[in-house]
Protein backbone atom coordinates (compact mmCIF):
# COMPACT_ATOMS: atom_id res chain seq x y z
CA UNK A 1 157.43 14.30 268.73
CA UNK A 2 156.30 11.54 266.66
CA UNK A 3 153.28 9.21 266.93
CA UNK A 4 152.00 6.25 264.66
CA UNK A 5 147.90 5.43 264.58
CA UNK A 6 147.87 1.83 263.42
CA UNK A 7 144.78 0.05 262.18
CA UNK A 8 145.87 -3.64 261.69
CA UNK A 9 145.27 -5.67 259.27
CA UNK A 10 142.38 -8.27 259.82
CA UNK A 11 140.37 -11.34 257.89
CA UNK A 12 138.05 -9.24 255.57
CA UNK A 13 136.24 -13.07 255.23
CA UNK A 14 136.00 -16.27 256.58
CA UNK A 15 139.66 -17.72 257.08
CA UNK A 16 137.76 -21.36 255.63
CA UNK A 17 139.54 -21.46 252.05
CA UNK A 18 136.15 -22.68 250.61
CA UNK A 19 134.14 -19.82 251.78
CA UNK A 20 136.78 -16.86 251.78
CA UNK A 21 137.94 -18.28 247.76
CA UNK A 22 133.88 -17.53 247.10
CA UNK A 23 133.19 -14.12 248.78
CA UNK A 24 136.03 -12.50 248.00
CA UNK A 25 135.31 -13.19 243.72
CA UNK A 26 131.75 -13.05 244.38
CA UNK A 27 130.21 -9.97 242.55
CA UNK A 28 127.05 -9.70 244.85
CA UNK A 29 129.75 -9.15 248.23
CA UNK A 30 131.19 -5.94 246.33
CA UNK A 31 128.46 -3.37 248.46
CA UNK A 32 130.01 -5.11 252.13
CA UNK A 33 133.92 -4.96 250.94
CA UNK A 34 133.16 -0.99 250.34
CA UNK A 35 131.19 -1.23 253.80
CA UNK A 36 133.94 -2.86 255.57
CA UNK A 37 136.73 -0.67 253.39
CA UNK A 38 135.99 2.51 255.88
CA UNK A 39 138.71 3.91 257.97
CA UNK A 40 139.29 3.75 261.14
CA UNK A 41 137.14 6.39 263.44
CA UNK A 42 138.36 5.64 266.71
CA UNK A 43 142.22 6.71 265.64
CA UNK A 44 141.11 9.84 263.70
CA UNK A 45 139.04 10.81 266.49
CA UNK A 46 141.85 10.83 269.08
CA UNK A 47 144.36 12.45 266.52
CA UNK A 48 142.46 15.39 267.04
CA UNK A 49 143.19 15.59 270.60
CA UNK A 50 147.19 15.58 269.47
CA UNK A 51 148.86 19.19 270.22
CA UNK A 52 149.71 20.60 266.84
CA UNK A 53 153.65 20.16 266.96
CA UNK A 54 153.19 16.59 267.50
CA UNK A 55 154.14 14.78 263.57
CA UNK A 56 151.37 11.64 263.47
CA UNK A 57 151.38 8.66 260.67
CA UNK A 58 148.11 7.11 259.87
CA UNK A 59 148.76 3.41 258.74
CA UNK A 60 145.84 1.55 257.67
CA UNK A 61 147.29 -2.08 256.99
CA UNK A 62 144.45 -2.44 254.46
CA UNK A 63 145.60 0.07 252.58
CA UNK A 64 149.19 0.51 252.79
CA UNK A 65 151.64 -1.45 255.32
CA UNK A 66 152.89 -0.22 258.46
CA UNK A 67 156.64 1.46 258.38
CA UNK A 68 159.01 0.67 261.14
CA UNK A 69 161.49 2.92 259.52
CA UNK A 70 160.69 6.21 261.57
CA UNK A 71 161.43 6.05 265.19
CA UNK A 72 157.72 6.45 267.27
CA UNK A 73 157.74 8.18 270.37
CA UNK A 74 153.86 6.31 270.96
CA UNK A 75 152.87 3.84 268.84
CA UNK A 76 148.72 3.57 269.00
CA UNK A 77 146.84 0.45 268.21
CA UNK A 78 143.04 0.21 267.72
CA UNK A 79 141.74 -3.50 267.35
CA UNK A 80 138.30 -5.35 266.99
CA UNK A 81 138.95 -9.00 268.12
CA UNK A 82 139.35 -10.44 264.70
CA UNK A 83 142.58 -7.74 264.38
CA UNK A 84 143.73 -8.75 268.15
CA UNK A 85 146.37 -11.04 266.86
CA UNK A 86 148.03 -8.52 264.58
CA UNK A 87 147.75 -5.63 266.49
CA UNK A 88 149.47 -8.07 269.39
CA UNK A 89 152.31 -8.55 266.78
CA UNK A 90 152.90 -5.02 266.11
CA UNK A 91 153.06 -3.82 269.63
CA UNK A 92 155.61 -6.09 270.45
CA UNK A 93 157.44 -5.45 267.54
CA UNK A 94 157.44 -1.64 268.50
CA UNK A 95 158.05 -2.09 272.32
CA UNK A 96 160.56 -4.11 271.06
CA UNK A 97 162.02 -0.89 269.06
CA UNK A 98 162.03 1.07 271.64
CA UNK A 99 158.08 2.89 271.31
CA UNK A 100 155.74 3.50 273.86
CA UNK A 101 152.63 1.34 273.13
CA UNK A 102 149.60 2.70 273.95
CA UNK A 103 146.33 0.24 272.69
CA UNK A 104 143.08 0.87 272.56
CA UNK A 105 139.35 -0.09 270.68
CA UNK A 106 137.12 -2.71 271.85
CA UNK A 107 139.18 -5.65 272.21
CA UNK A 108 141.15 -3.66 274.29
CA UNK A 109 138.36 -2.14 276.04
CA UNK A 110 136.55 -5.71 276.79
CA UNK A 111 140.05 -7.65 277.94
CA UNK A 112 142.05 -4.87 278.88
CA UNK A 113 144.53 -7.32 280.77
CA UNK A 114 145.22 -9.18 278.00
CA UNK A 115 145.68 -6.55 276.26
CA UNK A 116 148.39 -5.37 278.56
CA UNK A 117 150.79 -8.39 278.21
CA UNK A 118 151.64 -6.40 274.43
CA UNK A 119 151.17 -2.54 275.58
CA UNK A 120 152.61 -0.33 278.22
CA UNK A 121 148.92 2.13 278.41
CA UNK A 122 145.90 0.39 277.58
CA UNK A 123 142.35 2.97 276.81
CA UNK A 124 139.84 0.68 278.03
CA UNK A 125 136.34 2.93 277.42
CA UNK A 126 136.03 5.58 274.52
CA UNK A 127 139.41 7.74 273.70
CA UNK A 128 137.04 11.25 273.96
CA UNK A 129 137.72 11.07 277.42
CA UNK A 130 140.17 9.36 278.43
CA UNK A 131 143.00 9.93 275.65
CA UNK A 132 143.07 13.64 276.96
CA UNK A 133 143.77 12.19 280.22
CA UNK A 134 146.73 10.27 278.80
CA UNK A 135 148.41 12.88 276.98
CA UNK A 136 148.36 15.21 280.23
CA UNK A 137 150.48 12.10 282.14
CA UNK A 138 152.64 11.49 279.75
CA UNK A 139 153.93 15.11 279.48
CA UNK A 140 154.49 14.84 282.94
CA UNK A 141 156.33 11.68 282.65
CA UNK A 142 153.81 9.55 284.23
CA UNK A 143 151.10 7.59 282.86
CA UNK A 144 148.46 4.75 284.42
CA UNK A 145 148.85 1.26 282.51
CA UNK A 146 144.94 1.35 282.34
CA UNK A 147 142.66 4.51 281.88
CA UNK A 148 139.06 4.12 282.23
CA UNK A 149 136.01 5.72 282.57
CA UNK A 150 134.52 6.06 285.73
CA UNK A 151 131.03 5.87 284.72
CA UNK A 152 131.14 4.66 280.88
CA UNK A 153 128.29 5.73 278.35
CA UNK A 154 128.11 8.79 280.32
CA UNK A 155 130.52 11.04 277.91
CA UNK A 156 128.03 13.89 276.43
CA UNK A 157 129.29 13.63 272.58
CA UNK A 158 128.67 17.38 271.83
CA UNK A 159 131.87 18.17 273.71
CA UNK A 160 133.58 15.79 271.02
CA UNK A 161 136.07 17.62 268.45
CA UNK A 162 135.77 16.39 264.76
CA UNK A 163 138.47 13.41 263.83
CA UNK A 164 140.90 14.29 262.01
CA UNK A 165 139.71 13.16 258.43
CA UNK A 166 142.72 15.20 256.85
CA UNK A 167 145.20 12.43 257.75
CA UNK A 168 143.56 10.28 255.13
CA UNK A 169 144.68 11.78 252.26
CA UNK A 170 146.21 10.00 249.53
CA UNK A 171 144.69 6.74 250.81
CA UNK A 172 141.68 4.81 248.56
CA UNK A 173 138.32 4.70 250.24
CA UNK A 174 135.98 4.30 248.84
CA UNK A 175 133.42 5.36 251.86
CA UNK A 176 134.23 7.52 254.10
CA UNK A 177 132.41 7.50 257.99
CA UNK A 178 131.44 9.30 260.67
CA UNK A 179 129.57 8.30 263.80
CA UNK A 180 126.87 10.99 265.12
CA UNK A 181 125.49 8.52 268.35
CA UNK A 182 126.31 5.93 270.87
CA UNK A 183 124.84 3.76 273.51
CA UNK A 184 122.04 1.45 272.76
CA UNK A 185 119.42 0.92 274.26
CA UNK A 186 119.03 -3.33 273.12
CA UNK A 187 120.15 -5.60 274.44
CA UNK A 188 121.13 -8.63 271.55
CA UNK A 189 123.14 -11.47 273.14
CA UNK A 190 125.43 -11.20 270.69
CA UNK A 191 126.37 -7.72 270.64
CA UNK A 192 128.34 -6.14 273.73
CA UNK A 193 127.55 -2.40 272.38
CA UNK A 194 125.25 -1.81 275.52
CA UNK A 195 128.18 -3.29 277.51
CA UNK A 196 130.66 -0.82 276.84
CA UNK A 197 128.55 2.18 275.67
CA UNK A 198 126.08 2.05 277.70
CA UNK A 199 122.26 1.99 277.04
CA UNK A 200 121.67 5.41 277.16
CA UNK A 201 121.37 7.24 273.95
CA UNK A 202 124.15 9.54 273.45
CA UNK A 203 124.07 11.90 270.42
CA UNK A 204 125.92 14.59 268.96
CA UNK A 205 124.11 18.34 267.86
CA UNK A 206 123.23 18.75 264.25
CA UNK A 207 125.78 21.54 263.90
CA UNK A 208 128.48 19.33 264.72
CA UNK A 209 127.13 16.65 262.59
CA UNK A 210 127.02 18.95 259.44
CA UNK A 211 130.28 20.53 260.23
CA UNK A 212 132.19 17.11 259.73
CA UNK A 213 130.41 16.42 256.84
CA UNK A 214 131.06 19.49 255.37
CA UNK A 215 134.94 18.24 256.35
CA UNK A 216 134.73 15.35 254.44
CA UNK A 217 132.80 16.62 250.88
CA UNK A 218 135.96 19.37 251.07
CA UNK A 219 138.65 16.71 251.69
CA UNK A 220 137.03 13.78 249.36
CA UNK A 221 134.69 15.40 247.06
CA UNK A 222 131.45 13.12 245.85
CA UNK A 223 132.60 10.04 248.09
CA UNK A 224 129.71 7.86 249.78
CA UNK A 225 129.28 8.68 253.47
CA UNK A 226 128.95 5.95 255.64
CA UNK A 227 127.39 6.58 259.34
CA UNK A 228 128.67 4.67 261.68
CA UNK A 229 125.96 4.17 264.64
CA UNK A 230 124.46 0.99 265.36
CA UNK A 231 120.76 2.69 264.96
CA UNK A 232 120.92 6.09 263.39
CA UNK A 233 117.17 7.44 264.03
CA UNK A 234 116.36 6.52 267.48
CA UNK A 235 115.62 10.44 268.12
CA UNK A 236 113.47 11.09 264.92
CA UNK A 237 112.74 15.19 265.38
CA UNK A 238 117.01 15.52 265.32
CA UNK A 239 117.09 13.30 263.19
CA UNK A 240 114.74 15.11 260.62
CA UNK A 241 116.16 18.29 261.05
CA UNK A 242 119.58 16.69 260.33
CA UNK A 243 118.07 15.33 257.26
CA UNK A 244 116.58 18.50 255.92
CA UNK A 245 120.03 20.77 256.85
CA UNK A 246 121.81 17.93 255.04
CA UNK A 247 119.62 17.95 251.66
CA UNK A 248 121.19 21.19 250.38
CA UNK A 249 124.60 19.53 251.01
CA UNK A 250 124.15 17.34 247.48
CA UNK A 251 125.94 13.85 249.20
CA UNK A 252 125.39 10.21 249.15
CA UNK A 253 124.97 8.21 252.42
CA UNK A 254 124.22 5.11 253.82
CA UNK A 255 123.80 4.31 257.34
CA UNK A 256 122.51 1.51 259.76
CA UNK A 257 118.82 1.66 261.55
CA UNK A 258 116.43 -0.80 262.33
CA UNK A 259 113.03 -1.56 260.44
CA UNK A 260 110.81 0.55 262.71
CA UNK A 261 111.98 3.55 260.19
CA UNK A 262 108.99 2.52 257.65
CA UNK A 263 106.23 3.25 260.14
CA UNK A 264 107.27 6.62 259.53
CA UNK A 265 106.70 8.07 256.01
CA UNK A 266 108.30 11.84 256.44
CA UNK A 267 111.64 10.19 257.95
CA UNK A 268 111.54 8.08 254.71
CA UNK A 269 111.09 10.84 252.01
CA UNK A 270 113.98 12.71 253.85
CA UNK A 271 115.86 10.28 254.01
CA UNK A 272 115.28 9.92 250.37
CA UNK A 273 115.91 13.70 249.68
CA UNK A 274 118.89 13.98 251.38
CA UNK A 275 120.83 11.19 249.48
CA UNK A 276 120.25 7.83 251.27
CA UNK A 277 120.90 5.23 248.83
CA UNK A 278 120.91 2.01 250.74
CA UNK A 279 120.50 1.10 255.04
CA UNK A 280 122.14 -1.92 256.43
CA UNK A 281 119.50 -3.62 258.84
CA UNK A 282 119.81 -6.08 261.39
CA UNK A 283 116.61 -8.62 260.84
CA UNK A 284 119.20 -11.32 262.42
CA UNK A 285 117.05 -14.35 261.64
CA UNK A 286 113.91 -15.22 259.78
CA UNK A 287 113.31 -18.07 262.25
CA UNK A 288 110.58 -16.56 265.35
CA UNK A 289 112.53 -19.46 267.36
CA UNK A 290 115.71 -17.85 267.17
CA UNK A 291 114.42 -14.62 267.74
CA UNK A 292 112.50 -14.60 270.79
CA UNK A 293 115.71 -15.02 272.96
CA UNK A 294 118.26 -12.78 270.77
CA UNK A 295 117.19 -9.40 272.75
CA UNK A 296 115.36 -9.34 276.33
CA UNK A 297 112.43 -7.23 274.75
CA UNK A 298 111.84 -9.66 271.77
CA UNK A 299 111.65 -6.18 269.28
CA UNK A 300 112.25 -7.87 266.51
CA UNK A 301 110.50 -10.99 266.92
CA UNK A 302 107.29 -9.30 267.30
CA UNK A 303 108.19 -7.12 263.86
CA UNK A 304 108.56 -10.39 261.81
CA UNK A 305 105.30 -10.92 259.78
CA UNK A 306 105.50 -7.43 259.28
CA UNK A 307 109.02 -7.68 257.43
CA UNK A 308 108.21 -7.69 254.12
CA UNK A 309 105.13 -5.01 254.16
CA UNK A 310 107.93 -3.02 256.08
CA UNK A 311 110.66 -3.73 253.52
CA UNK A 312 108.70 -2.75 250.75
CA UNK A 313 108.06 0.59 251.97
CA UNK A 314 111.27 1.60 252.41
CA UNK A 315 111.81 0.58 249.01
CA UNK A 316 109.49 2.49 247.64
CA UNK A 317 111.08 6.04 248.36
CA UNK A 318 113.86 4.45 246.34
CA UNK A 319 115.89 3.03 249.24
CA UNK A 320 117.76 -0.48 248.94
CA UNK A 321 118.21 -2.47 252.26
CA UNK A 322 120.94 -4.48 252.96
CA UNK A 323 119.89 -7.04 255.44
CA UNK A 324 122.26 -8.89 258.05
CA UNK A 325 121.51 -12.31 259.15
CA UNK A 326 122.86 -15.01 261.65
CA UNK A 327 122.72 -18.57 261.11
CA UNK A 328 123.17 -21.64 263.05
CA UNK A 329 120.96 -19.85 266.14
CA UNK A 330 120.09 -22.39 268.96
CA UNK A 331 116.47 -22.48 267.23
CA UNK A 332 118.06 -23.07 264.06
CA UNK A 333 117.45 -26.33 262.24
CA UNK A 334 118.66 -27.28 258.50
CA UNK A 335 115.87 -25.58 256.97
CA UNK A 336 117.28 -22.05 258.04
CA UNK A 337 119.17 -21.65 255.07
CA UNK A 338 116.80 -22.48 252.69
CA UNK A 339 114.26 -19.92 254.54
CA UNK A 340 116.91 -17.30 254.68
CA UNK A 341 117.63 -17.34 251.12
CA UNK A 342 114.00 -17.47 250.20
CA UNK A 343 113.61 -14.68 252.35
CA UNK A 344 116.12 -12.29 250.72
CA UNK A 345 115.63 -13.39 247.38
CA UNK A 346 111.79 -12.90 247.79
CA UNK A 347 112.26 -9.34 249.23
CA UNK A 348 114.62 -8.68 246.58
CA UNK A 349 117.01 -7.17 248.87
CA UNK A 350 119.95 -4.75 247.95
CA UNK A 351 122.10 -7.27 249.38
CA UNK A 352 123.25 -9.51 252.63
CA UNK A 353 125.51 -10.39 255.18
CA UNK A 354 124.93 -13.49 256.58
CA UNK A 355 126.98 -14.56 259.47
CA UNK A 356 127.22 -17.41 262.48
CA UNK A 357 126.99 -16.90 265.78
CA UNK A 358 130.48 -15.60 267.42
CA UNK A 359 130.70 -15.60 271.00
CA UNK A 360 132.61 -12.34 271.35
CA UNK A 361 134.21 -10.72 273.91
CA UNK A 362 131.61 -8.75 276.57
CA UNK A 363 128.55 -10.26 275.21
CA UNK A 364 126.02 -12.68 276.87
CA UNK A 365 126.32 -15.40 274.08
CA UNK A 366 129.85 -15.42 275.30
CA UNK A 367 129.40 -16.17 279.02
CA UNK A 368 126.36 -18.84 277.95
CA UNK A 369 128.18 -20.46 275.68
CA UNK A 370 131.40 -20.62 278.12
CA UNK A 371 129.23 -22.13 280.66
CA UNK A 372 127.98 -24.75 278.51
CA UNK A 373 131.22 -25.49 277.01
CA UNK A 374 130.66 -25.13 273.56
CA UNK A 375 133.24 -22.19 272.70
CA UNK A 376 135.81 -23.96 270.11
CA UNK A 377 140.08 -23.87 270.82
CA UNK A 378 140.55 -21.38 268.33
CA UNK A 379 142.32 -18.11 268.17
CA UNK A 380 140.51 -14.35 267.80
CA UNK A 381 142.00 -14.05 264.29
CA UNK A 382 138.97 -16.79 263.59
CA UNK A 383 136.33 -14.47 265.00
CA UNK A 384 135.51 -12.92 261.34
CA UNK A 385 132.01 -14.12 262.32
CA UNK A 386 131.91 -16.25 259.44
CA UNK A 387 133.97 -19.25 260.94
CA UNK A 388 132.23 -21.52 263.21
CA UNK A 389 134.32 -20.60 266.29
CA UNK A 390 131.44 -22.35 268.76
CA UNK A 391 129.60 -25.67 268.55
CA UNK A 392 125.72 -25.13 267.74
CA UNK A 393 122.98 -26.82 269.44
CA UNK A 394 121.19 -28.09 266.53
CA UNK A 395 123.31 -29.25 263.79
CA UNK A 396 126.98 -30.12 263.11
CA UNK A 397 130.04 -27.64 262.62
CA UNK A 398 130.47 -28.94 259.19
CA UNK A 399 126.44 -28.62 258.40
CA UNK A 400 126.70 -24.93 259.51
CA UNK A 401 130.20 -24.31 257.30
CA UNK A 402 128.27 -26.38 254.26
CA UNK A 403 124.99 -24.58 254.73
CA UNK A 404 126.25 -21.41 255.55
CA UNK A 405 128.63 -21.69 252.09
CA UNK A 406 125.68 -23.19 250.01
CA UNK A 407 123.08 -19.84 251.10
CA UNK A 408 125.73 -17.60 249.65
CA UNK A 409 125.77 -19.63 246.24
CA UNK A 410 122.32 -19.30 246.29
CA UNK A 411 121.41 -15.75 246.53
CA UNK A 412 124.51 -14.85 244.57
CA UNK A 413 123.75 -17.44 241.70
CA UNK A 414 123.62 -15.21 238.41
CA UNK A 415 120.04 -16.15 237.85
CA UNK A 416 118.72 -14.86 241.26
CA UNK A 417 120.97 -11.88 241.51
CA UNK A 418 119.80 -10.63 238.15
CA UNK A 419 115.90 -11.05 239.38
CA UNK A 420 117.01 -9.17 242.69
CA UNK A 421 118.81 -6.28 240.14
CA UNK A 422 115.37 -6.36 238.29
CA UNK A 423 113.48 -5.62 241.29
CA UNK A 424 116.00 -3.00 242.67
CA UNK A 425 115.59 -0.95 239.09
CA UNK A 426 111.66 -1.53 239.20
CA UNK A 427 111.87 0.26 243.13
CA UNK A 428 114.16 2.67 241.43
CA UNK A 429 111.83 3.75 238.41
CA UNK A 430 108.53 3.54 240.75
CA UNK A 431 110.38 6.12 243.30
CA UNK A 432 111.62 8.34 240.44
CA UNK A 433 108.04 8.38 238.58
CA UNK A 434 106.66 9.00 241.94
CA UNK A 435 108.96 12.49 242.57
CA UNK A 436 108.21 13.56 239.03
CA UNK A 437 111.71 12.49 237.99
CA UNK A 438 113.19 10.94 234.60
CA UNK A 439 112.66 7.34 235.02
């Protein structure tokens, strides 16, 4: 039997020549293509349900393009919304072959009927679960057109078998990822992780945690780990002991959190000691207008004037931050980009990803915004979160594209990117002096 995991291609930028032309030569955007280069979890982590005389092709259409030359008994598909149109075009290009589609991932997950105009199975909820469920039908000959969980975010992940990271061998990553947690327990209007994995935090035991990684540094020796979660550290004693089993391990890692992590020194210097070279962190907007109604418990409005105080600790164990930022927010006005750079440039951050707001599928910026008509005619393959996909409230379309453009010129302009570099190796010799190390 033959199966084909597919992960279609998608807009790595903005699909606005202007703006993709500029981040894809800019120098300063090199950290978030290796960020957004990762594999795809969510198909290696059902190939390892597969029985072992089943033959399986990983395609990755980012890395190599998808054969149609083999004949597929199942075809899988895993999309975010920006890859929803291509996936579309490859299911019906298989069905059309003669393949069982089966589609899954969180396009699928959030508009499962839609999704079943191109597939004959759609996995609407996380494949742990249910794709076992699917394999047992189909050797009977039988199989639902939707599985789903009956109480999703409920899945304990330490019954979870490691993906299968073997199938990407003799692709080019540079990262490689692995998720440990899900289930979150904010609620951001324009994220729909709480939606579909619950806000209950799930997370998997340390010994399965060091097993995979132990996986990967065998299969792709000295490559930079990526994990996956939306907040790594929400359960700090696991979390420490995970850091101190993984400092004999020798790897690199980055990983996303929020900025709560540098009220707590010992989570730093492990962090520190056990590789951590740079977190990604969600401050969303500089602007305490916007903030107060991104999340219903305001977290991270009340953390803004301590920011940079916060920042600069986390620096100081020799850890860069990559901060991610929206834009054109209802309390957004035309000084937002100006603030924003001065904000990132001031904090002399590792580097950023600054974004509009996109009214995705299964979040509550969606069904607002639908209500109030202001969702644009455009198709998911323009929801790379950098195209303006929904009128704002407070400025124009074309003032959001303009300012949005101009904020990237500024903090990648040669002269400001060489101050932030400055900063980064001044962190960098501070942390080393301060371990004893050559600096």
């Amino acid at each position: 039997m033959r199966a084909a995991l597919i992960n279609p291609k998608g807009a790595l930028f903005s699909r606005t020549p202007s703006l993709a032309v500029f981040l894809e030569q800019s120098v300063t955007m090199g950290s978030f293509r290796h960020f957004w280069s990762a594999p795809c979890l969510g198909l290696l982590s059902i190939a390892a349900y597969f029985p072992p005389d089943w033959e399986l092709d990983y395609f990755d259409e980012n890395q190599r393009p998808v054969s149609f030359e083999k004949d597929y008994d199942l075809v899988f598909i895993s999309a975010m919304t920006v890859q929803a149109v291509r996936a579309y075009q490859l299911a019906d290009e298989f069905r059309r072959r003669g393949a069982k589609v089966v589609m899954g991932g969180i396009h699928a997950t959030l508009l499962p009927e839609e999704a079943m105009t191109h597939a004959d199975v759609v996995i609407a909820g996380e494949g742990e679960p249910l794709f076992p469920q699917f394999l047992q039908d189909y050797a009977k000959g039988k199989t639902r057109r939707v599985y789903r969980e009956a109480l999703p975010g409920s899945y304990d992940l330490k019954q979870c078998i490691s993906p299968r990271y073997a199938l990407l061998k003799g692709g080019n990553y540079p990262i490689i990822n692995l998720y440990t947690t899900r289930g979150c327990p904010r609620r951001c209007r324009f994220c729909c992780a709480s939606n579909v994995y619950g806000t209950a935090y799930r997370r998997k035991a340390n010994a399965q945690i060091i097993e995979e990684i132990r996986e990967i540094t065998r299969l792709f020796p000295d490559e930079l780990l990526l994990f996956a979660d939306d907040n790594l550290f929400v359960r700090r004693r696991e979390s420490k002991e995970l850091l101190r089993e993984m400092i004999p391990l020798n790897v690199r890692w980055i990983a996303q959190t929020e900025i709560s992590i540098a009220e707590d020194s010992e989570l730093l210097e492990l962090m520190a000691a056990s590789g951590c070279q740079w977190i990604v962190v969600g401050f969303e907007s500089v602007s305490p207008d916007s903030l107060k109604g991104i999340e219903d418990r305001s977290f991270k409005k009340r953390r803004l004037p301590a920011y940079p105080a916060n920042i600069r600790r986390i620096q100081d164990e020799g850890i860069g931050i990559y901060g991610t930022f929206i834009v054109g927010l209802d309390g957004d006005d035309l000084s937002i980009f100006q603030r924003t750079a001065d904000f990132i440039l001031q904090n002399a951050l590792y580097g950023a990803n600054i974004t509009v707001p996109t009214p995705l599928p299964g979040t509550a910026l969606r069904e607002e915004m639908l209500k109030e008509g202001r969702i644009l005619e455009k198709g998911w393959d323009n929801y790379t979160l950098w195209d303006v996909v929904a009128s704002p409230r407070s400025m124009t379309v074309q003032e959001l594209e303009d300012g949005l453009l101009g904020l990237y010129r500024t903090i990648s302009d040669p002269r400001n990117a060489q101050e932030r570099l400055c900063a980064i190796l001044r962190q960098r010799r501070t942390y080393a002096a301060k371990r004893g190390g050559p600096t």
